[in-house]
Protein backbone atom coordinates (compact mmCIF):
# COMPACT_ATOMS: atom_id res chain seq x y z
CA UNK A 1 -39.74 -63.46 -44.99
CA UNK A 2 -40.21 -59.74 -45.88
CA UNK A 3 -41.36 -57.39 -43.62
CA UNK A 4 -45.18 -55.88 -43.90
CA UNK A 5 -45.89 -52.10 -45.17
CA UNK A 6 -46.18 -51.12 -41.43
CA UNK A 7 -43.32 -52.80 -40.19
CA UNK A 8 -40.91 -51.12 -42.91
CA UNK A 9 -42.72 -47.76 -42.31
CA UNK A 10 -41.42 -48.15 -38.09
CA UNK A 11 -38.45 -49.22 -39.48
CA UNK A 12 -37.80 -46.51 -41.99
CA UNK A 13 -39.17 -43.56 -39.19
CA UNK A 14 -36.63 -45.39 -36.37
CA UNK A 15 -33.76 -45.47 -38.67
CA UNK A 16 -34.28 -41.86 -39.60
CA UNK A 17 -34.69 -40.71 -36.08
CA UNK A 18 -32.33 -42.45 -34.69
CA UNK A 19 -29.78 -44.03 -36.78
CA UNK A 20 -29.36 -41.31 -39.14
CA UNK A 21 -28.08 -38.88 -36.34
CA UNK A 22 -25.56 -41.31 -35.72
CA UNK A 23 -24.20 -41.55 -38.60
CA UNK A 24 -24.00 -38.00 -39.34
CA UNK A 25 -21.80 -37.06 -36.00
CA UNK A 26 -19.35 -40.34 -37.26
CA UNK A 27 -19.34 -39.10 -40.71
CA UNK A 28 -18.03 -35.52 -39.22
CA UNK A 29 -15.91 -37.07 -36.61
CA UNK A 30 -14.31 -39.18 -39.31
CA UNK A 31 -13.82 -36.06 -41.46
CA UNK A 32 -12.22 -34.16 -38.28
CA UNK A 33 -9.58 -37.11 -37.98
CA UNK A 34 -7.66 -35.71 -41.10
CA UNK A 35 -6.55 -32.13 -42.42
CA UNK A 36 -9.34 -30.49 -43.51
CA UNK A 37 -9.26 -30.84 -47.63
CA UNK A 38 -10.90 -28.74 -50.62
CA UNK A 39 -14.32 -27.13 -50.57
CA UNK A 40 -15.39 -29.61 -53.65
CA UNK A 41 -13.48 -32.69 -52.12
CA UNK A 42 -15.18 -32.19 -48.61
CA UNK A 43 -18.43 -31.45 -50.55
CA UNK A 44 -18.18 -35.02 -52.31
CA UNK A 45 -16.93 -36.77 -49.49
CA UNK A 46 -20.97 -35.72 -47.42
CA UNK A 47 -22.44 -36.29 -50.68
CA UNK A 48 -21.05 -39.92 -51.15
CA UNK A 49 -21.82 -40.94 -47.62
CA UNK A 50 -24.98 -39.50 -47.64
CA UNK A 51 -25.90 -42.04 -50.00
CA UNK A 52 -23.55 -44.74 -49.03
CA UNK A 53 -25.39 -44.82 -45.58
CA UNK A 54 -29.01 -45.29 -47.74
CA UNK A 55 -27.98 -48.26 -49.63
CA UNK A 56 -28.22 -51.25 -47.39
CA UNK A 57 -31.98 -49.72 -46.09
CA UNK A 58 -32.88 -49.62 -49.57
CA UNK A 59 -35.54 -51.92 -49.26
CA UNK A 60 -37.39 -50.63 -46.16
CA UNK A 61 -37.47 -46.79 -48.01
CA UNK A 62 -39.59 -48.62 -50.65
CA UNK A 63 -42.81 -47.41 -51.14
CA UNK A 64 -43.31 -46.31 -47.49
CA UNK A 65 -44.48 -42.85 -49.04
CA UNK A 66 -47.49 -44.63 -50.34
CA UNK A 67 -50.62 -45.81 -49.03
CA UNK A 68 -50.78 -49.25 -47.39
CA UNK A 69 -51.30 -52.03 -50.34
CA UNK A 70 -52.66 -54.29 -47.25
CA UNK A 71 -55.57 -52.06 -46.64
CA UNK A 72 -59.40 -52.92 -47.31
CA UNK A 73 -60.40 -49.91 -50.15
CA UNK A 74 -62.41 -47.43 -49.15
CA UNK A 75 -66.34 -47.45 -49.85
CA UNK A 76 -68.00 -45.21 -51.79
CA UNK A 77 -71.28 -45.43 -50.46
CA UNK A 78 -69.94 -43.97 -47.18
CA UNK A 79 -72.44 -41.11 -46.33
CA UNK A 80 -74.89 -41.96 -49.01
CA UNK A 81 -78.33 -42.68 -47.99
């Protein structure tokens, strides 16, 4: 069963509000565990789990940005008359 456009648009708004804060303070904490390496290296390193953590939520980020498919289309003769 896959979720409806405004089910995967709470989805995507909860996981950004809430779950990506998360992860970013146990992405630094991680990085704090060891000595702290190159500029580039550390640079990478955010880079590749900033898009690590988008992967699995793949699905719910799609086409969120649009308008809902499910919608009845608007009427032109609104106002007319």
């Amino acid at each position: 069963m896959s979720l409806s456009w405004r089910a995967r648009r709470r989805w995507a708004l909860a996981l950004l509000l809430v779950g990506l804060p998360f992860y970013v303070v146990a992405a630094v904490s991680l990085l704090a565990l060891f000595e702290r390496p190159s500029i580039w290296l550390e640079f990478l390193v955010y880079v590749g789990l900033g898009l690590l953590w988008a992967l699995p939520f793949k699905a719910i980020f799609t086409g969120i940005g649009r308008d809902d498919p499910e919608a009845p289309a608007p009427r032109d003769d609104v106002g007319k008359g």
